[in-house]
N, C-alpha and C. Protein backbone atom coordinates (compact mmCIF):
# COMPACT_ATOMS: atom_id res chain seq x y z
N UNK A 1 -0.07 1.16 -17.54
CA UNK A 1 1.30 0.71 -17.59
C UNK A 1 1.47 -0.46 -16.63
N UNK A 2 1.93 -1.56 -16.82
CA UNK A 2 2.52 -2.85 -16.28
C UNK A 2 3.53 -2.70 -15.75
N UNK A 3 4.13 -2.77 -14.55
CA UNK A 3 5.26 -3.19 -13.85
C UNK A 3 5.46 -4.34 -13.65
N UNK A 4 6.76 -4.83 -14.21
CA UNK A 4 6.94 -6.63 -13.88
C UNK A 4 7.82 -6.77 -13.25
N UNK A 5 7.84 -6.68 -12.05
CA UNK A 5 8.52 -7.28 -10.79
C UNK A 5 8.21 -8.21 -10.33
N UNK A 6 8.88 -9.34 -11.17
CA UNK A 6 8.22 -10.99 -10.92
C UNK A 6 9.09 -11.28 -9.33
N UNK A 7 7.97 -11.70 -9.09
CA UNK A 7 8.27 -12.66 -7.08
C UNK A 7 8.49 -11.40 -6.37
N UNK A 8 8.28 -10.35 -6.82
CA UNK A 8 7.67 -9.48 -5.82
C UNK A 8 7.25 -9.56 -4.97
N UNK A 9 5.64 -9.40 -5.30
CA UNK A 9 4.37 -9.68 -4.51
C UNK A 9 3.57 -11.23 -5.35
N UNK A 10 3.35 -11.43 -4.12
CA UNK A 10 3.31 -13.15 -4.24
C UNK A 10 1.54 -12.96 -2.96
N UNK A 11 0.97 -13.89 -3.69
CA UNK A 11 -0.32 -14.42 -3.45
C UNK A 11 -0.56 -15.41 -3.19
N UNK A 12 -0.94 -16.20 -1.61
CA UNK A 12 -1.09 -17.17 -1.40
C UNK A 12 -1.93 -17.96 -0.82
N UNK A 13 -2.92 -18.33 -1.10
CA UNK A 13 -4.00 -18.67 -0.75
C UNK A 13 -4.75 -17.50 0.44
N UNK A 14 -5.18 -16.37 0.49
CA UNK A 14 -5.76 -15.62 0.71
C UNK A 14 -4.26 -14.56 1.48
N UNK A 15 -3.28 -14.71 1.69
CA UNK A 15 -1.90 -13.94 1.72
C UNK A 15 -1.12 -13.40 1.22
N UNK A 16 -0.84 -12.46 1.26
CA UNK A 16 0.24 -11.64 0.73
C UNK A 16 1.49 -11.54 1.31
N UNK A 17 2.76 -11.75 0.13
CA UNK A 17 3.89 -11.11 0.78
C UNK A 17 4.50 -10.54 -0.65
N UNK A 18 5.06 -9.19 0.02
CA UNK A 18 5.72 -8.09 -0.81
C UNK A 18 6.95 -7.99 0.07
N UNK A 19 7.92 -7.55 -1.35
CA UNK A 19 9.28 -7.45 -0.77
C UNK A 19 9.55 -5.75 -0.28
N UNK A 20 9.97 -6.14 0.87
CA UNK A 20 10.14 -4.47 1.26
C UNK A 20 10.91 -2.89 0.96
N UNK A 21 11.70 -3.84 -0.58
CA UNK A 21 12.09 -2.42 -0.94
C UNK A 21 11.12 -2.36 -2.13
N UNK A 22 10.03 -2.84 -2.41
CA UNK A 22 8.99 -2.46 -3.15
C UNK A 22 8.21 -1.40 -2.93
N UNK A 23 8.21 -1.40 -1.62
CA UNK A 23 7.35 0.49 -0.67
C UNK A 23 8.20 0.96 0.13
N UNK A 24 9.03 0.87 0.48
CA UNK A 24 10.22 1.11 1.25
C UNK A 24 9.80 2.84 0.86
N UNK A 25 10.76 2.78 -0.50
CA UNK A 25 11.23 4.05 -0.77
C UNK A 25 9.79 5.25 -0.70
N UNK A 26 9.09 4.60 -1.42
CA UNK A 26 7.42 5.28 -1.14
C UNK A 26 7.06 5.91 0.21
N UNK A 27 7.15 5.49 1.00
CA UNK A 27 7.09 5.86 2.51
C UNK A 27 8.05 6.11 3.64
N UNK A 28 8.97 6.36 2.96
CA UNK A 28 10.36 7.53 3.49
C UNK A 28 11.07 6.64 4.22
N UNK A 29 11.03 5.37 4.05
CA UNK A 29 12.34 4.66 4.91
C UNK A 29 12.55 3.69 3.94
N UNK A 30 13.92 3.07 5.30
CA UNK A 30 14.83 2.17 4.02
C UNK A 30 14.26 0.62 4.46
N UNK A 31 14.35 -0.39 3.34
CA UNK A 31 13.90 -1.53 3.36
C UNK A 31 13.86 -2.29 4.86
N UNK A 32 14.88 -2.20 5.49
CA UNK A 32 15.11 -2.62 6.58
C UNK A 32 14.48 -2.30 7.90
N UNK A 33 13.85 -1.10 7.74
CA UNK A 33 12.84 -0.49 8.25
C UNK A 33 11.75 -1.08 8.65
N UNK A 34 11.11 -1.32 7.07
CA UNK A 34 9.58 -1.29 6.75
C UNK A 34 8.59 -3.22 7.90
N UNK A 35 9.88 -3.63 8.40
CA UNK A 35 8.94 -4.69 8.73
C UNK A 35 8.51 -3.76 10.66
N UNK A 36 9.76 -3.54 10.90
CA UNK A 36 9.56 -2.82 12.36
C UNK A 36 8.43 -2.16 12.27
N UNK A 37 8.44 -1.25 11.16
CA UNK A 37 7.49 0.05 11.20
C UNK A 37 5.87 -0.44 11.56
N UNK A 38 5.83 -1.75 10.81
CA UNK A 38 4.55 -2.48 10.52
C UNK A 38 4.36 -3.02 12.43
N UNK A 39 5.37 -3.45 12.74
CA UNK A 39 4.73 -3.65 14.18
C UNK A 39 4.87 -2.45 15.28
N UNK A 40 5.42 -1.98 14.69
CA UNK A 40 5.38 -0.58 16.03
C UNK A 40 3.79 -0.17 15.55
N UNK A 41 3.19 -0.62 14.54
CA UNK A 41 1.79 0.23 13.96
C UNK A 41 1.68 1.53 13.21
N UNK A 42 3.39 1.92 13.05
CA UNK A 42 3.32 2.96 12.45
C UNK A 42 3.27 2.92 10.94
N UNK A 43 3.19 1.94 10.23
CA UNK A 43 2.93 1.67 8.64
C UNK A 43 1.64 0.71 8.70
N UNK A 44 0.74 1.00 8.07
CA UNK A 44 -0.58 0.10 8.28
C UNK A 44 -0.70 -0.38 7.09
N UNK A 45 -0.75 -1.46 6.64
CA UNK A 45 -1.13 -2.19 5.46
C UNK A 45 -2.18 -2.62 5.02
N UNK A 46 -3.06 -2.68 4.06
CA UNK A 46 -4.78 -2.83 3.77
C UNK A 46 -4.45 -3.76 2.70
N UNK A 47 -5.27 -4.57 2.31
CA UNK A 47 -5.27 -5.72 0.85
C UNK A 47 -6.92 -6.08 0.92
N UNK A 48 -7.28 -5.19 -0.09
CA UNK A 48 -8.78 -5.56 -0.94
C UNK A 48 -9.11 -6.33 -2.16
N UNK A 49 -9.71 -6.94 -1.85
CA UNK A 49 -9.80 -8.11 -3.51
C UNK A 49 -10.82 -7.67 -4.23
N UNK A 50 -10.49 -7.52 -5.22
CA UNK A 50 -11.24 -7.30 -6.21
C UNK A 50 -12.67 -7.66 -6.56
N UNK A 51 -13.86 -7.38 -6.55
CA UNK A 51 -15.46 -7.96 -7.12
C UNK A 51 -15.55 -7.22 -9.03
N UNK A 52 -16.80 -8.18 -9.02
CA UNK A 52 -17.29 -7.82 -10.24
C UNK A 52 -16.15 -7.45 -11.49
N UNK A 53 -16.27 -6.24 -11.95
CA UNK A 53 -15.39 -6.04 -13.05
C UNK A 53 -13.87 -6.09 -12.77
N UNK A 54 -13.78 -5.91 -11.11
CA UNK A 54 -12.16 -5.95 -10.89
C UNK A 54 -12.22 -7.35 -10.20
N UNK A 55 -12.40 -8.48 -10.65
CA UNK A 55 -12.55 -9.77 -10.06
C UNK A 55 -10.77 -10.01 -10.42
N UNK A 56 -9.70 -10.48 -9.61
CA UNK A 56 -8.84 -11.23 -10.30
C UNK A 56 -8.12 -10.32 -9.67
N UNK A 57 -8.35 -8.73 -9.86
CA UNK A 57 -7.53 -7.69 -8.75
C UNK A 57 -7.52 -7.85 -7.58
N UNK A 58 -5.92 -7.27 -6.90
CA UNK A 58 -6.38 -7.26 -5.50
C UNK A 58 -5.29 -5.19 -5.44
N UNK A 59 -5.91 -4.55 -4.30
CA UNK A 59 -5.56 -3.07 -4.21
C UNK A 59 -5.06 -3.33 -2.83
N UNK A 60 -4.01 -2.65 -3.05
CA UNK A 60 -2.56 -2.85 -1.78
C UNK A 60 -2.62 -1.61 -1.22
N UNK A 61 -2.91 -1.05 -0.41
CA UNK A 61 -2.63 0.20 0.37
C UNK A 61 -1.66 0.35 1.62
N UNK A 62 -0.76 0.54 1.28
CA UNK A 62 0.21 0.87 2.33
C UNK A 62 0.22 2.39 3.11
N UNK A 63 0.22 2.91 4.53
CA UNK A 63 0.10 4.63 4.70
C UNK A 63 1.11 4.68 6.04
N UNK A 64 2.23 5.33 5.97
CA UNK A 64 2.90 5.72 6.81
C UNK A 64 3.00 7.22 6.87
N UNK A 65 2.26 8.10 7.73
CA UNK A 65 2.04 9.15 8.43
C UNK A 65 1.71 9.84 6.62
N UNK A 66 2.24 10.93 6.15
CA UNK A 66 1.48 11.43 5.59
C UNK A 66 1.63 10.66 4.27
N UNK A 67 2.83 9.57 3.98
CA UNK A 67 2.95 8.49 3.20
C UNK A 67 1.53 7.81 2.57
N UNK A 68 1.31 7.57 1.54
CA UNK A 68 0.43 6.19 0.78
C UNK A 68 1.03 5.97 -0.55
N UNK A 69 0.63 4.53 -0.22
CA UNK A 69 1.07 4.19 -1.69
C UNK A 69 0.20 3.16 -1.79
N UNK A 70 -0.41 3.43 -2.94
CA UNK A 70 -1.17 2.11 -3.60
C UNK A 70 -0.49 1.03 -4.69
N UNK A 71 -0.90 -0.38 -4.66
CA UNK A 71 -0.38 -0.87 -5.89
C UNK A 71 -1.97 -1.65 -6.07
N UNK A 72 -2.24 -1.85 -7.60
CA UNK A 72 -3.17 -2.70 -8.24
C UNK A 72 -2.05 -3.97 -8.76
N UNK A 73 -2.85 -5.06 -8.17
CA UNK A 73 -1.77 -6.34 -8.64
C UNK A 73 -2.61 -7.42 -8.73
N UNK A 74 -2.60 -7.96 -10.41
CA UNK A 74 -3.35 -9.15 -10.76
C UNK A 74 -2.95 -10.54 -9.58
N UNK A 75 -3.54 -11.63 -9.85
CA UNK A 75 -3.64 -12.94 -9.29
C UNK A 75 -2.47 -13.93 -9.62
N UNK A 76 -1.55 -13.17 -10.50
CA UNK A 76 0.00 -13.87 -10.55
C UNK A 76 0.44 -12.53 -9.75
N UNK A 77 0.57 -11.74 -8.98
CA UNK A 77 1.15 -10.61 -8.12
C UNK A 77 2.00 -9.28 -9.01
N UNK A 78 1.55 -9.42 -10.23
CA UNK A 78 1.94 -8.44 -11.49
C UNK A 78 1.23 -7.39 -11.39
N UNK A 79 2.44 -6.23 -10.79
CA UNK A 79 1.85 -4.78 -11.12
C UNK A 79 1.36 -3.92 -11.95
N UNK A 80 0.08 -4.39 -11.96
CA UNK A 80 -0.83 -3.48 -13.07
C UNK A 80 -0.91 -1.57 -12.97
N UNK A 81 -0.83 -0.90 -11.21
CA UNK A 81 -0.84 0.50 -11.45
C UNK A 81 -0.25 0.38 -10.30
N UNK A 82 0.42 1.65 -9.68
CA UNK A 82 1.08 2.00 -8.96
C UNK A 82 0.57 3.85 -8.96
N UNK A 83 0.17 4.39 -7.30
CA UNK A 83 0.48 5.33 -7.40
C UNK A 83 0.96 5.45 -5.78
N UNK A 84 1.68 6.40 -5.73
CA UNK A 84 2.47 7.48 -4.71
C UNK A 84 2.19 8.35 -4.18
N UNK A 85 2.00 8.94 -3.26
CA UNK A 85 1.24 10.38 -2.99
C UNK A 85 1.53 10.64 -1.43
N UNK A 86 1.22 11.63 -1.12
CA UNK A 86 1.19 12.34 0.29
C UNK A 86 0.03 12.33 0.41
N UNK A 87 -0.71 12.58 1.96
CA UNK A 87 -1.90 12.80 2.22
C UNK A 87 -1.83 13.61 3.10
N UNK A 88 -2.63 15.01 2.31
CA UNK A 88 -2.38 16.13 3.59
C UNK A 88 -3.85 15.41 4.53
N UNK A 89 -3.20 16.40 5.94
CA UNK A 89 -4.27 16.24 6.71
C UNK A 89 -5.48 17.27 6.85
N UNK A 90 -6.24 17.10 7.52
CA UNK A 90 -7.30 17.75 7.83
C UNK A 90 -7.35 18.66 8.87
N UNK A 91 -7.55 20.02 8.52
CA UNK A 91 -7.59 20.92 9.80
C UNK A 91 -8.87 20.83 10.18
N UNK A 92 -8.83 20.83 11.80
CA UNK A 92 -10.34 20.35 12.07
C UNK A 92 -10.68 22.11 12.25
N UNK A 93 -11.92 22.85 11.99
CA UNK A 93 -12.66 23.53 12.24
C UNK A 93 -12.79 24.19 13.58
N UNK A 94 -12.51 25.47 13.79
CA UNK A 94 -12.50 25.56 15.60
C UNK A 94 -13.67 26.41 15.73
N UNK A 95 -14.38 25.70 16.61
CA UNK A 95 -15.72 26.15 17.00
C UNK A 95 -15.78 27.56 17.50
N UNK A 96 -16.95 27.85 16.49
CA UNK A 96 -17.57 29.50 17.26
C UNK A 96 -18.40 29.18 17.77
N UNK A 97 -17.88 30.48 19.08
CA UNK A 97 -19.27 30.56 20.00
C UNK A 97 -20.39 30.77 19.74
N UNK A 98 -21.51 29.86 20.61
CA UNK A 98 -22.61 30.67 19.73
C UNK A 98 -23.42 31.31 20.51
């Protein structure tokens, strides 16, 4: 499925900019939020470009605490997939004595 949210997300010579009520809602705050969040370090943003068969893709990962959201977005910034999700965490293992 295609999402066309033209001037969205915009690609610019190796840069990205996305508008912030595009993940806003995805990661539990409101638009106005999402730039603070990014410098306090508490929203971390990832952008991978695409090789080989996904040449032309680039994969957007956004993760605020148990928040992620991915978007797949061609080389005009057209949302090809979108997913949403929580990420549980990991209980670490408590050591037996030995």
């Amino acid at each position: 499925m295609v999402e066309n949210v033209m001037g969205m997300v915009r690609l610019d010579d190796g840069a990205v900019g996305i508008e912030a009520s595009l993940i806003a809602a995805d990661l539990g705050l409101d638009p106005s939020q999402v730039l603070e969040s990014m410098r306090a370090g508490q929203l971390i943003a990832r952008c991978e470009r695409g090789v080989a068969e996904d040449a032309g893709r680039y994969r957007l990962t956004f993760r605020r605490g148990s928040h992620r959201l991915r978007l797949i977005v061609d080389e005009q910034g057209r949302i090809l997939e979108r997913l949403s999700s929580r990420v549980r965490r990991r209980r670490l293992a408590a050591k037996r004595p030995e």
